[in-house]
N, C-alpha and C. Protein backbone atom coordinates (compact mmCIF):
# COMPACT_ATOMS: atom_id res chain seq x y z
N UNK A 1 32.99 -0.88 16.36
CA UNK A 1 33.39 -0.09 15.21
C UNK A 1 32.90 -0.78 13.93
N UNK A 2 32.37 0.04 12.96
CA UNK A 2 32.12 -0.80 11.75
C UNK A 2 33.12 -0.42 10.72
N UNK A 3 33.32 -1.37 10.27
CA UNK A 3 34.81 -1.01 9.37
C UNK A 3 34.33 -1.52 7.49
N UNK A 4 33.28 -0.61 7.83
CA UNK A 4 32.77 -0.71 6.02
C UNK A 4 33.51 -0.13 5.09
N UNK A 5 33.46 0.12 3.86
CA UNK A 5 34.23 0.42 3.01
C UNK A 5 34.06 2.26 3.63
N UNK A 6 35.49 2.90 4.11
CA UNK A 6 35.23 4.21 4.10
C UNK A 6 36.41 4.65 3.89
N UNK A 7 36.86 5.75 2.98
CA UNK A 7 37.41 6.51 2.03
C UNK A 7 39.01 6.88 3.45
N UNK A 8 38.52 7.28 4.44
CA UNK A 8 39.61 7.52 6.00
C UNK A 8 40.41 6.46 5.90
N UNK A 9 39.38 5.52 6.07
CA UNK A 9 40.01 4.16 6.31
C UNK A 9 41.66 3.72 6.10
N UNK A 10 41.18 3.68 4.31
CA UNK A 10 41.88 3.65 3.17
C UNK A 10 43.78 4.66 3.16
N UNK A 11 42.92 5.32 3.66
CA UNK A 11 43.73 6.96 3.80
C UNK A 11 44.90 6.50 5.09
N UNK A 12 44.32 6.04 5.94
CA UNK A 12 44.86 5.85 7.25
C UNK A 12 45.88 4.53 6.68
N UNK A 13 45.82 3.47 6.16
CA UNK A 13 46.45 2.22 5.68
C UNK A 13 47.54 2.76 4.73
N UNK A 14 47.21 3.73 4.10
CA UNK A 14 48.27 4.10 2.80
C UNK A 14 49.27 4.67 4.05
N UNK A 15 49.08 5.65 4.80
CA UNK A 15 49.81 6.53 5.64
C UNK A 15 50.73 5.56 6.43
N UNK A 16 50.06 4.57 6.78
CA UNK A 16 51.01 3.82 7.14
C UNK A 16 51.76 2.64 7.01
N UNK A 17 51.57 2.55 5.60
CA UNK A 17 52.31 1.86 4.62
C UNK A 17 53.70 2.91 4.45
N UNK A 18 53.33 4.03 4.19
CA UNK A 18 54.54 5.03 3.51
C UNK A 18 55.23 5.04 5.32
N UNK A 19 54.93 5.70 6.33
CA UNK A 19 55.33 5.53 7.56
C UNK A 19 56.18 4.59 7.83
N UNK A 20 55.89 2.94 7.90
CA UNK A 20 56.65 1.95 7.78
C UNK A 20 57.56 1.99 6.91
N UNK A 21 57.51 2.85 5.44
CA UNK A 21 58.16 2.12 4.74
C UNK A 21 59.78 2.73 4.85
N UNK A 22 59.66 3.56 5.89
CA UNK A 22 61.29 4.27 6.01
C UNK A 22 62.10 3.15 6.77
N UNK A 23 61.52 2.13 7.60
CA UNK A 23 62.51 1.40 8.26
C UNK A 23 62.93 0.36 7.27
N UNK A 24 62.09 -0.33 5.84
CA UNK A 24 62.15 -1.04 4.74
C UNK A 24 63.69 -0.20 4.47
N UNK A 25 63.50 1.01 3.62
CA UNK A 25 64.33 1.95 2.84
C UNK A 25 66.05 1.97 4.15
N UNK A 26 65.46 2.01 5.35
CA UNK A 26 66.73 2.49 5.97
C UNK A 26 67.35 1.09 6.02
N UNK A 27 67.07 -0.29 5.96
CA UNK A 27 67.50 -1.25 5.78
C UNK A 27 67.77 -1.63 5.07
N UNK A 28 66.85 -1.42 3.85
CA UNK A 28 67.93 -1.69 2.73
C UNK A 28 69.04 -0.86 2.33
N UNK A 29 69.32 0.29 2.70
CA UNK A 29 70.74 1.38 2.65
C UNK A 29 71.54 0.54 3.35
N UNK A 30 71.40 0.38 5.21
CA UNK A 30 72.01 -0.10 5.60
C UNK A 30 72.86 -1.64 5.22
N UNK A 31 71.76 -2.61 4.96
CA UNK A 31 72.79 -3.74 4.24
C UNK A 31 73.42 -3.06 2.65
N UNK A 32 73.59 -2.65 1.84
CA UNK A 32 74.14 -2.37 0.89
C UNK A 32 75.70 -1.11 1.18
N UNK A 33 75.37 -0.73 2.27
CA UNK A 33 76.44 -0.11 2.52
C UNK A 33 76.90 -0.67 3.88
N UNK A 34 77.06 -2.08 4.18
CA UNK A 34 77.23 -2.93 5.84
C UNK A 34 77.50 -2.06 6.93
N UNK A 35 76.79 -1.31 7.30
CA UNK A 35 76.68 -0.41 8.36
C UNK A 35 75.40 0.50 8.59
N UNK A 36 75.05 0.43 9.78
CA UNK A 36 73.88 0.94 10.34
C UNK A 36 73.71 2.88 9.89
N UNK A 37 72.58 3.25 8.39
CA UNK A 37 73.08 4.08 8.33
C UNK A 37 70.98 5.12 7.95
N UNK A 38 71.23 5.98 8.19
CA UNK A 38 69.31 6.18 8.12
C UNK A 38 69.66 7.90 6.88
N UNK A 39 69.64 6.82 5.68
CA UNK A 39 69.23 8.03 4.64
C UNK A 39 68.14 8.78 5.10
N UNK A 40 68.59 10.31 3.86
CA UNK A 40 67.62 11.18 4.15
C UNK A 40 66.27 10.67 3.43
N UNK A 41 65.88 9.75 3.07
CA UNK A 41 64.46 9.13 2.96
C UNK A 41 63.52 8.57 3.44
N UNK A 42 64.42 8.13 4.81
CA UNK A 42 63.89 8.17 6.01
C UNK A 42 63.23 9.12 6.03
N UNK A 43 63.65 10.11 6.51
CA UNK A 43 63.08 11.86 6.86
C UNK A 43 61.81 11.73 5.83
N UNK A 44 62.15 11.80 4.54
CA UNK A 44 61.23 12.47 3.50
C UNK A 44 60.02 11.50 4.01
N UNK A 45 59.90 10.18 3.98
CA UNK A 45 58.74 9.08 4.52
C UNK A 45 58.67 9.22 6.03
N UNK A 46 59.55 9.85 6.70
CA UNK A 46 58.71 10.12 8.09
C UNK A 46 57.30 11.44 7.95
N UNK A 47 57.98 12.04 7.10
CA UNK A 47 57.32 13.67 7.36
C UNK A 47 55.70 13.04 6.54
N UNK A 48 55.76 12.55 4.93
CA UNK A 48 54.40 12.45 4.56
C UNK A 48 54.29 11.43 5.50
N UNK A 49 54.62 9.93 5.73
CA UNK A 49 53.79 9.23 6.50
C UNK A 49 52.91 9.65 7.55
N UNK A 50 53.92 10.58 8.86
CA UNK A 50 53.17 10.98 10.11
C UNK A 50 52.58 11.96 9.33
N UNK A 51 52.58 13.26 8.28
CA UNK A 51 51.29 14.28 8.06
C UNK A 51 49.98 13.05 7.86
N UNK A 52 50.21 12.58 6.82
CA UNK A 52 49.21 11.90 6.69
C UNK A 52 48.58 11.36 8.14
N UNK A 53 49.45 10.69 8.31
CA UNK A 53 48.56 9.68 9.83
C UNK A 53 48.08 10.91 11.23
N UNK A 54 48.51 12.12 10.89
CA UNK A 54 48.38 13.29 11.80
C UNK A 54 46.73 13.81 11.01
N UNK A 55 46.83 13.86 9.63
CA UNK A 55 45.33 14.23 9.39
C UNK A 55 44.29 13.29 9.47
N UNK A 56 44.49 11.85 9.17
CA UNK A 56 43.85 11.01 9.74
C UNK A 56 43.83 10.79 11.04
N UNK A 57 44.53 11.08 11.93
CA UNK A 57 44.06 10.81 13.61
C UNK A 57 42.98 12.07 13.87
N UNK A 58 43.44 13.22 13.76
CA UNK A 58 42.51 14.63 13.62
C UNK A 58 40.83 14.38 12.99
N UNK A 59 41.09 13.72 11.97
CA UNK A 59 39.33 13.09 11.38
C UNK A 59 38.78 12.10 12.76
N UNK A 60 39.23 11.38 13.07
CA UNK A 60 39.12 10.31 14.11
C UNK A 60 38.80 10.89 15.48
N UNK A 61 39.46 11.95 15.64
CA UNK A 61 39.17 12.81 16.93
C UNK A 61 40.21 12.11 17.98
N UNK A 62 41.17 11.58 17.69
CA UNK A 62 42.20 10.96 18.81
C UNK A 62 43.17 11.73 19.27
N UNK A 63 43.22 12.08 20.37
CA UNK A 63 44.01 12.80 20.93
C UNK A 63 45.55 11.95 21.18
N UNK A 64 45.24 11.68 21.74
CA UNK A 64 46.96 10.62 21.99
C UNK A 64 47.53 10.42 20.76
N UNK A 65 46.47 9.75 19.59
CA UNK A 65 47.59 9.80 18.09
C UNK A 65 47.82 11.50 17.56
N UNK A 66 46.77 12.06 17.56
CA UNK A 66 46.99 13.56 17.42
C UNK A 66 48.69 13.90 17.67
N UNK A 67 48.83 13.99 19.51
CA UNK A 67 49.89 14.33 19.86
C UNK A 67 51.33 13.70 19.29
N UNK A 68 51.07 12.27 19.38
CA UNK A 68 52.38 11.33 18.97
C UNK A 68 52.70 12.18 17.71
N UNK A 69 52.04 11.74 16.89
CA UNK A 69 52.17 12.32 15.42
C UNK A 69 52.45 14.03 15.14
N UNK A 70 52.37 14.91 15.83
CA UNK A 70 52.52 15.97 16.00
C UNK A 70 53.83 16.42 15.93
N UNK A 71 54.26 15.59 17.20
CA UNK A 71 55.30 15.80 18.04
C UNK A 71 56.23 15.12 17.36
N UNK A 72 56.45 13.57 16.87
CA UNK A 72 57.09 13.43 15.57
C UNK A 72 57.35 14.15 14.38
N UNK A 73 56.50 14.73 13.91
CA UNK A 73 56.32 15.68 12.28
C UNK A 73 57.76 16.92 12.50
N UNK A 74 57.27 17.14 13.79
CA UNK A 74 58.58 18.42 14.68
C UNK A 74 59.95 17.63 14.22
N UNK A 75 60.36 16.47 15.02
CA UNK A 75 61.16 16.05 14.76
C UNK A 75 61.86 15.81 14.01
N UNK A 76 60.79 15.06 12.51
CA UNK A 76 61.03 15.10 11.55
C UNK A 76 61.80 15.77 10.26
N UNK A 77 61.09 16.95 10.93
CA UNK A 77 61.25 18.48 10.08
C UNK A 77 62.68 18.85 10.27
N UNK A 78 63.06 19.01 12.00
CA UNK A 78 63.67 19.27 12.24
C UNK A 78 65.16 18.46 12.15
N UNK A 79 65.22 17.21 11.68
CA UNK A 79 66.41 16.24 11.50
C UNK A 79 66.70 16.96 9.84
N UNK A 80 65.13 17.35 9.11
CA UNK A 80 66.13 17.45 8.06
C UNK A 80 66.32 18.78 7.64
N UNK A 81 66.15 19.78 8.79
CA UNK A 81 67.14 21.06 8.12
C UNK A 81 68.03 21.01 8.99
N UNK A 82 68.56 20.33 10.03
CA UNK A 82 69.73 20.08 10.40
C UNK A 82 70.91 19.42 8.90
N UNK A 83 70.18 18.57 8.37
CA UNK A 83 70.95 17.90 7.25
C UNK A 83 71.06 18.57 6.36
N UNK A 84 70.22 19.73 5.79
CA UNK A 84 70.09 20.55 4.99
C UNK A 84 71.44 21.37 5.28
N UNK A 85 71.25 22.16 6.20
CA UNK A 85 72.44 23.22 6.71
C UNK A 85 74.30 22.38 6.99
N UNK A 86 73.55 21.02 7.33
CA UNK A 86 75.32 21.00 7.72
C UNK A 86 75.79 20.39 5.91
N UNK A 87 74.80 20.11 5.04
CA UNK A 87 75.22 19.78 3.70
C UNK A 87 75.85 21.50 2.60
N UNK A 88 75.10 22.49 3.65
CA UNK A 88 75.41 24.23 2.74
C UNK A 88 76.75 24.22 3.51
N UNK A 89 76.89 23.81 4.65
CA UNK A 89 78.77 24.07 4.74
C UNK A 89 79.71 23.14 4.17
């Protein structure tokens, strides 16, 4: 692989900077409130991290990250209109 300066690259490193950075964010909630607790910012940095790392695997042509990331984004989505709806009752 040659790993010259390319614009994906770049793209792919940010994605998973923001990706990572929900377990940073859910740890720092958790020590400030001493209990194991996963704000909804989690969610918000799951959803851009994996889109992002979902359009960068798709440029790449990887199937296996394709899927992971796919199939996460679902998840994603789906934790937070669960939170959405049980916050309208």
């Amino acid at each position: 692989m040659n790993y010259s300066f390319d614009i994906w690259l770049i793209i792919g490193f940010i994605a998973q900077i923001i990706f990572g950075a929900r377990f940073f964010l859910q740890w720092l909630v958790s020590e400030k409130q001493h209990k194991s607790v996963i704000p909804i910012g989690f969610w918000y940095l799951s959803i851009v991290g994996s889109l992002m790392l979902l359009i960068y695997a798709i440029h790449i042509k990887d199937p296996v990250f394709i899927l992971g990331q796919a199939t996460g984004l679902f998840i994603y989505i789906r934790n937070l209109m669960m939170i959405h709806k049980e916050k309208k009752r």
